[in-house]
N, C-alpha and C. Protein backbone atom coordinates (compact mmCIF):
# COMPACT_ATOMS: atom_id res chain seq x y z
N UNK A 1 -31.96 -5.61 2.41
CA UNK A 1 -30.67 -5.71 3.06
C UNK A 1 -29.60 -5.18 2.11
N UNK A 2 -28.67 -4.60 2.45
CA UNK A 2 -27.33 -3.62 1.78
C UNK A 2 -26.35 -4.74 1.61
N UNK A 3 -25.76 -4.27 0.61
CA UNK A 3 -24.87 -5.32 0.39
C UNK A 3 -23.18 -4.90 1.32
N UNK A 4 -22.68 -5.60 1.84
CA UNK A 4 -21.57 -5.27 2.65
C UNK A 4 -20.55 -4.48 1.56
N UNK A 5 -20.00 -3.75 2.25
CA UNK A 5 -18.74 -3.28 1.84
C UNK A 5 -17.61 -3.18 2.07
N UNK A 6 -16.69 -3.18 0.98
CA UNK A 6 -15.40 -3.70 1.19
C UNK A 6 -14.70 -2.58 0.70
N UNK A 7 -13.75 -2.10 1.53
CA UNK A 7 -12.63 -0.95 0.92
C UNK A 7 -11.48 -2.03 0.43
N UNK A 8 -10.78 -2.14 -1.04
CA UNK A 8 -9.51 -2.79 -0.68
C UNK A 8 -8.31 -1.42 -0.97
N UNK A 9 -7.61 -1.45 -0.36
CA UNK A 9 -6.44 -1.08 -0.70
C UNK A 9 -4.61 -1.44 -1.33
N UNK A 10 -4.51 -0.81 -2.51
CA UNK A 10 -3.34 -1.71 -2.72
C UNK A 10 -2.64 -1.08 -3.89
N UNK A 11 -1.37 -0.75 -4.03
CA UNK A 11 -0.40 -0.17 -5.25
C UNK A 11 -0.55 -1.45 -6.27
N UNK A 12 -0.53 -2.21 -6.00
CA UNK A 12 -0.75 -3.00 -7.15
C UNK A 12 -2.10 -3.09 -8.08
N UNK A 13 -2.41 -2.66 -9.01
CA UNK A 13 -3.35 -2.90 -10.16
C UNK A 13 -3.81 -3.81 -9.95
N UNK A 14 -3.14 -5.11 -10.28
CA UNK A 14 -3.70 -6.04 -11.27
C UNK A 14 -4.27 -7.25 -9.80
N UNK A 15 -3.84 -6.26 -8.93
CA UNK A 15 -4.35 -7.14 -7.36
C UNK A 15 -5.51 -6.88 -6.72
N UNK A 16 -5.46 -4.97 -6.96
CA UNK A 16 -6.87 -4.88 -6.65
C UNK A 16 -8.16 -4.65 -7.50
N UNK A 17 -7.65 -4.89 -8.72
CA UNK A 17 -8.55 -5.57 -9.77
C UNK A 17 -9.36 -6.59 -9.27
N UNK A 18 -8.27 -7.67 -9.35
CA UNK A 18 -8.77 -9.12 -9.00
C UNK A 18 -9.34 -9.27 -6.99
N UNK A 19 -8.66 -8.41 -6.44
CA UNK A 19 -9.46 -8.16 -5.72
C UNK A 19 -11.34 -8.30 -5.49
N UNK A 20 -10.96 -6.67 -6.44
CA UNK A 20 -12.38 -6.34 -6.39
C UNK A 20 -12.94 -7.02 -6.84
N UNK A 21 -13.05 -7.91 -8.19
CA UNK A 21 -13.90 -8.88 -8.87
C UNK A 21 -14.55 -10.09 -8.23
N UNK A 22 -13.09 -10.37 -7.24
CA UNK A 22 -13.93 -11.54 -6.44
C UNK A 22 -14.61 -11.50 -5.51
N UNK A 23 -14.68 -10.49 -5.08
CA UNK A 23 -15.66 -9.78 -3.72
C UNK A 23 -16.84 -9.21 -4.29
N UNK A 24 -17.09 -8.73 -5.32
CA UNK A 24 -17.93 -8.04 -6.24
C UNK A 24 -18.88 -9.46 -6.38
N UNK A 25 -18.07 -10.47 -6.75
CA UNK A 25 -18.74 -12.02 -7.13
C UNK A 25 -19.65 -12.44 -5.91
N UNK A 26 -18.71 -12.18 -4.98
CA UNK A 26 -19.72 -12.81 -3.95
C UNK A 26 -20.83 -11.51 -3.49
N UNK A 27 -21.16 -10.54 -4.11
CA UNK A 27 -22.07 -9.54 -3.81
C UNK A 27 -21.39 -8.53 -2.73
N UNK A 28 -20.48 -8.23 -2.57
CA UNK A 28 -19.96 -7.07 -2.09
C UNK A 28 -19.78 -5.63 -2.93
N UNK A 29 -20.19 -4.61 -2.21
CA UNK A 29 -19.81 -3.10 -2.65
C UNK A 29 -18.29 -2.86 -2.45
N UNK A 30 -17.81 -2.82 -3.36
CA UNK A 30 -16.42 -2.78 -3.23
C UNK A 30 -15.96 -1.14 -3.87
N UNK A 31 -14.60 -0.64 -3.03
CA UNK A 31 -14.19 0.63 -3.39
C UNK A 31 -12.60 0.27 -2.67
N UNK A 32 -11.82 0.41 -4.04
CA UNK A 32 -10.50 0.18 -4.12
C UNK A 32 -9.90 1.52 -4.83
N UNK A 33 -8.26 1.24 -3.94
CA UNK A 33 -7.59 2.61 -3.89
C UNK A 33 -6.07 2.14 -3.82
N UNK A 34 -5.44 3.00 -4.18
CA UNK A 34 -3.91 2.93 -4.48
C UNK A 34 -3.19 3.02 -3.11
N UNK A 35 -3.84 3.88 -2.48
CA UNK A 35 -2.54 4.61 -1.52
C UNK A 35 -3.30 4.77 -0.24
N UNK A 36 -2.40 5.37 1.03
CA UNK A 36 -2.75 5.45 1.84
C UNK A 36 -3.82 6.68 2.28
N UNK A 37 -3.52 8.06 1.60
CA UNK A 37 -4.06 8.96 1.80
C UNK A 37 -5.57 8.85 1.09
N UNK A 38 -5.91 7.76 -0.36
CA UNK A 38 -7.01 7.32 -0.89
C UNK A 38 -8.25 6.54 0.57
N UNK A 39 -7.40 5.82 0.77
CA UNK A 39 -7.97 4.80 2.34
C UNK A 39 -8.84 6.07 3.43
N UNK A 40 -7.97 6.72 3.60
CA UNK A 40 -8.26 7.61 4.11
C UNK A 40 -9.58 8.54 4.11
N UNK A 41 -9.32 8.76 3.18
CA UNK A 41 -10.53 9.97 2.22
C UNK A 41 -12.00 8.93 1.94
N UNK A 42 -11.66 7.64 1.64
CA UNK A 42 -12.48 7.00 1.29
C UNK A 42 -13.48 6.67 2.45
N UNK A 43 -12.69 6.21 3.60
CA UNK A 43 -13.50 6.24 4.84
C UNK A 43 -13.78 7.18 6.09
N UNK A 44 -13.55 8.49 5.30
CA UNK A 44 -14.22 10.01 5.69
C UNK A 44 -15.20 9.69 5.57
N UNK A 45 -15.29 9.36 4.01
CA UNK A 45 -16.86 10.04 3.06
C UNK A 45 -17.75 8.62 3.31
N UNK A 46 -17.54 7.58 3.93
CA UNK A 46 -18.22 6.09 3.62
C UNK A 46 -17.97 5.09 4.41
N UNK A 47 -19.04 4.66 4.86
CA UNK A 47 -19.03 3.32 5.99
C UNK A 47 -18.76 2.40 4.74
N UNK A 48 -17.28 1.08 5.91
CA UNK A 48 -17.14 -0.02 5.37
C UNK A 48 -17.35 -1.07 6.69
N UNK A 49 -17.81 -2.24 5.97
CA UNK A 49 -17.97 -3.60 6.69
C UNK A 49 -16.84 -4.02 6.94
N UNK A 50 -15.29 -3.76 6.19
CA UNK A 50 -14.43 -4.67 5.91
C UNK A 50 -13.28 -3.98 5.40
N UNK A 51 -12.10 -3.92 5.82
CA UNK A 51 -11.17 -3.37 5.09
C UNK A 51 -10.00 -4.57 4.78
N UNK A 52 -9.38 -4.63 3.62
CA UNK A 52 -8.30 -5.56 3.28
C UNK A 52 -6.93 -4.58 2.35
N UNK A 53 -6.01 -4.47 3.24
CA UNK A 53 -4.99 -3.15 2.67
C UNK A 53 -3.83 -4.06 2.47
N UNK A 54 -2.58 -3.61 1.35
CA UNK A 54 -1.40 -4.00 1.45
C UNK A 54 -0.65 -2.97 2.51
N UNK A 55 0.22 -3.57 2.90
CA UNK A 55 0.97 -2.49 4.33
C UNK A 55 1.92 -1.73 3.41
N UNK A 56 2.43 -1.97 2.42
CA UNK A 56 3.57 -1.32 2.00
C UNK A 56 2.81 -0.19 0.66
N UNK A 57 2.45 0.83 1.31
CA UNK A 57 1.49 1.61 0.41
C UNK A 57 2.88 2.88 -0.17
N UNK A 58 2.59 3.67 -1.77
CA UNK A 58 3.30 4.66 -2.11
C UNK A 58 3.59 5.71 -0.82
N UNK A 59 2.70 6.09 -0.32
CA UNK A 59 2.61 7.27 0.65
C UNK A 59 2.87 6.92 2.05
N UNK A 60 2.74 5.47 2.40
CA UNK A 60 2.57 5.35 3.54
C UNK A 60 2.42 3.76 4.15
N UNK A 61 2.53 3.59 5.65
CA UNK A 61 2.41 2.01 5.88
C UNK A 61 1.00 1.96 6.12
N UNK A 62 0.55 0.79 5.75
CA UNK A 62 -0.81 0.27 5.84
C UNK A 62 -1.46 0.81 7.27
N UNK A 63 -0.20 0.27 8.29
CA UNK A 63 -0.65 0.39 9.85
C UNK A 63 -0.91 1.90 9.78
N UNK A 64 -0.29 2.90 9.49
CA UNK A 64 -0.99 4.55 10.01
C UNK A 64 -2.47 4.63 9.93
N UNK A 65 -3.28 3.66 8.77
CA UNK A 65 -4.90 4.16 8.55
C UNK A 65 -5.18 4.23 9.83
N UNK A 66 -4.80 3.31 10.86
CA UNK A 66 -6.04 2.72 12.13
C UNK A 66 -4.94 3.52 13.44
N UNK A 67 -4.25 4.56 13.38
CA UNK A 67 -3.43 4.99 14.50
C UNK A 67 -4.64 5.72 15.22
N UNK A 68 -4.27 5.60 16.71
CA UNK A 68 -5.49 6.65 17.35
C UNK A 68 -7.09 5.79 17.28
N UNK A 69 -6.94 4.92 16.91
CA UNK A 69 -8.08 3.93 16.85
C UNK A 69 -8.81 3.40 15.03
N UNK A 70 -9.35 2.35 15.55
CA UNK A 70 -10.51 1.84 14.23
C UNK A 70 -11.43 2.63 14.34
N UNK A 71 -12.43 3.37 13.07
CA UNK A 71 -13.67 3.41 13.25
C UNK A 71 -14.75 1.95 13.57
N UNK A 72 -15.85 2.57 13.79
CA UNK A 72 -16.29 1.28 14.62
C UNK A 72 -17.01 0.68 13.62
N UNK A 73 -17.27 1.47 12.42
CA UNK A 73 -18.47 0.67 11.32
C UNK A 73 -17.31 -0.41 10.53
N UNK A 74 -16.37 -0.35 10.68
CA UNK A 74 -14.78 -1.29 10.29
C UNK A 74 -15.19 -2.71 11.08
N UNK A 75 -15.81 -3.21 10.73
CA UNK A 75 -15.91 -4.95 11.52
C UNK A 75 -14.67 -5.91 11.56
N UNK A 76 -14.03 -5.49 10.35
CA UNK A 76 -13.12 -6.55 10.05
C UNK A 76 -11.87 -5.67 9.34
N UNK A 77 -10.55 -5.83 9.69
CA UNK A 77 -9.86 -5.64 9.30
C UNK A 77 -8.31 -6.65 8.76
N UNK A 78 -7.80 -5.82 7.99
CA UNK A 78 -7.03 -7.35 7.33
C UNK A 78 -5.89 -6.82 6.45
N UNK A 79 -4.47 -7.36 6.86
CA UNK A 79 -3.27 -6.80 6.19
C UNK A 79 -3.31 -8.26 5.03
N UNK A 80 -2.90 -8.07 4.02
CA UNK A 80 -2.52 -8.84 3.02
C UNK A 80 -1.54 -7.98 2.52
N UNK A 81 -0.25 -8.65 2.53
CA UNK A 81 1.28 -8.33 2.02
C UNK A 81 1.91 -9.36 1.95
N UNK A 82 3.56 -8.98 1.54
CA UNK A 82 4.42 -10.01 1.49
C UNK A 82 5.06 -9.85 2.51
N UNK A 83 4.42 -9.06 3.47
CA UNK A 83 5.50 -9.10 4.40
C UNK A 83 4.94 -9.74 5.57
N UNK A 84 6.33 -11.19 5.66
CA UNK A 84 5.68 -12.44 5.97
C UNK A 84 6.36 -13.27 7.79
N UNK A 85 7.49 -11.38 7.91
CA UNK A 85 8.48 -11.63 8.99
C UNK A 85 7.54 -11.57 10.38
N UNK A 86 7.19 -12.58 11.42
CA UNK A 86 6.59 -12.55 12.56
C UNK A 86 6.95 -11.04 13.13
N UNK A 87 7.10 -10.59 12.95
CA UNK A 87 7.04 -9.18 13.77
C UNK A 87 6.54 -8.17 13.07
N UNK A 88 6.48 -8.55 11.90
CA UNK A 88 5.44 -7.52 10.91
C UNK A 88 3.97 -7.99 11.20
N UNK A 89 3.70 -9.29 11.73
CA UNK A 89 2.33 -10.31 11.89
C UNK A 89 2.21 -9.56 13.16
N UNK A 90 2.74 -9.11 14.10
CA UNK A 90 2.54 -8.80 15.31
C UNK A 90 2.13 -7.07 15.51
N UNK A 91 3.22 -6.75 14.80
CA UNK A 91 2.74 -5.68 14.58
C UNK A 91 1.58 -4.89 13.90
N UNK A 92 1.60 -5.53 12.96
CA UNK A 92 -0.26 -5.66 12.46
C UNK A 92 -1.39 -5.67 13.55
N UNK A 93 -1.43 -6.75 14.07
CA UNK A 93 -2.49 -7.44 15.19
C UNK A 93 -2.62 -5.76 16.28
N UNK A 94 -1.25 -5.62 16.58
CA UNK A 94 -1.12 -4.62 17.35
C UNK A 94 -1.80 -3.00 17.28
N UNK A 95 -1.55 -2.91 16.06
CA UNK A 95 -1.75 -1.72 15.15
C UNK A 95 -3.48 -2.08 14.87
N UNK A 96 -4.40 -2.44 15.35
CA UNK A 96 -6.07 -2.85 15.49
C UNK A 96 -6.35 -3.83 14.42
N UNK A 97 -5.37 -4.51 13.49
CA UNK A 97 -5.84 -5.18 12.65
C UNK A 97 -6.56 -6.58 13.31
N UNK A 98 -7.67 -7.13 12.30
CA UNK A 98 -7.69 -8.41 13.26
C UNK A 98 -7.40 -9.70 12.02
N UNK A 99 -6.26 -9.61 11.11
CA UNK A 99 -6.19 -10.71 10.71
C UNK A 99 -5.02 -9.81 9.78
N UNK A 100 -3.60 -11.12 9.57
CA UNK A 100 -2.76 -10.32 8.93
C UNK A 100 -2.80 -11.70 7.61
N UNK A 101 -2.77 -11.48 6.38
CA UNK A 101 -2.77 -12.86 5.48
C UNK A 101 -1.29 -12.28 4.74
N UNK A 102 -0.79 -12.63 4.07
CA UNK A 102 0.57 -13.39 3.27
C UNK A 102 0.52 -13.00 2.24
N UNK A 103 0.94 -12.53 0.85
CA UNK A 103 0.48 -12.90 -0.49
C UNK A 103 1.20 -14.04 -0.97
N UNK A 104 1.08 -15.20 -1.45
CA UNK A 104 -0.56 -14.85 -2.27
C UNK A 104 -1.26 -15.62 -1.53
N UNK A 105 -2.80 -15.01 -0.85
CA UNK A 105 -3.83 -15.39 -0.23
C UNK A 105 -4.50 -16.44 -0.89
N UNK A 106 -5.16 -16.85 0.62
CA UNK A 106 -5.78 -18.22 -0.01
C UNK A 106 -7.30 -17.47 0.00
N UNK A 107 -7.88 -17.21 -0.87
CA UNK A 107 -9.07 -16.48 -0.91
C UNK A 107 -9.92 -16.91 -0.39
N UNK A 108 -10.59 -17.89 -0.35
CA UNK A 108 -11.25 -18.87 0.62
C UNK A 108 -11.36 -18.43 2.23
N UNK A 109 -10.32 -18.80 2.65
CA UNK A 109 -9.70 -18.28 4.00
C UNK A 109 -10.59 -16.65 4.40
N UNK A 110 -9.89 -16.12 3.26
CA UNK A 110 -10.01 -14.65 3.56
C UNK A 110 -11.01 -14.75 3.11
N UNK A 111 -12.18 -15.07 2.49
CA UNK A 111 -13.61 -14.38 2.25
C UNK A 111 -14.58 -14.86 3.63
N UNK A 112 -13.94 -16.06 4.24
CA UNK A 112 -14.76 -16.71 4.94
C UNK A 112 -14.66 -15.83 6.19
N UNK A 113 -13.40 -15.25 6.45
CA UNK A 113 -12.70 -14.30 7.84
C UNK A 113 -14.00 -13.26 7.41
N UNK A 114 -13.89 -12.77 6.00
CA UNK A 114 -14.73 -11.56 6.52
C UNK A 114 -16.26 -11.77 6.29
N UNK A 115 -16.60 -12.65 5.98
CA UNK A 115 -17.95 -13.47 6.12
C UNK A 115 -18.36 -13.29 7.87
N UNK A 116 -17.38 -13.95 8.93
CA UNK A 116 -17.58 -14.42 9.65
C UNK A 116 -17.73 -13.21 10.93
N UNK A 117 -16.63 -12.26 10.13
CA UNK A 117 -16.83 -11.16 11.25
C UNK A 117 -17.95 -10.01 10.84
N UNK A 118 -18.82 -10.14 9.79
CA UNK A 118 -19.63 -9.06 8.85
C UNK A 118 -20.46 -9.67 9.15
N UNK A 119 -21.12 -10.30 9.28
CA UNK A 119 -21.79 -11.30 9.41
C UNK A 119 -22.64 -11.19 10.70
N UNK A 120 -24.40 -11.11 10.71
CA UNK A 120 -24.94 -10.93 12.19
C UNK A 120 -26.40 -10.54 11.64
């Protein structure tokens, strides 16, 4: 059995560091990226189980990855930002995400979301 994979995306370093480490912990293939056009390129070249992006990317908003649709090997998708205004939560949902989290995440929460939708 393959180990799931996780794209994270995020301008912050020291986030998708710790990101990756704790997903890595629980046995995930993890491939983390700065920007929006990285996200991109990354899931040209590579099926993911799981994506977890900040929306407020250098190049771009989180929501453009999934315009025109999700790919379908994407099980789970997931905004983690600070942006915490109900209409940014809506707009997410809207934009194909299926879970928008807050920073700072309760990791728990979020490993179990993508446990639950990766998962079969």
């Amino acid at each position: 059995m393959r180990a799931k994979r996780l794209l994270i995306v995020d301008d912050d370093e020291d986030a998708r560091f710790l990101l990756g480490l704790y997903f890595e912990d629980l046995g995930f293939e993890v491939t983390a990226t700065a920007t929006l056009a990285g996200a991109i390129s990354a899931i040209a070249e590579a099926s993911f189980d799981a994506v977890v992006t900040d929306l407020r990317l250098p190049d771009g908003h989180g929501h453009a990855r999934f315009e025109g649709g999700r790919p379908v090997d994407i099980r789970f998708a997931a905004a983690l930002t600070g942006l915490s205004d109900p209409r940014e939560r809506d707009a997410t949902l809207r934009a194909g995400f299926d879970a928008h989290y807050t920073k700072p995440v309760d990791m728990e929460a979020l490993s179990a979301a993508i446990h639950a939708r990766t998962s079969a």
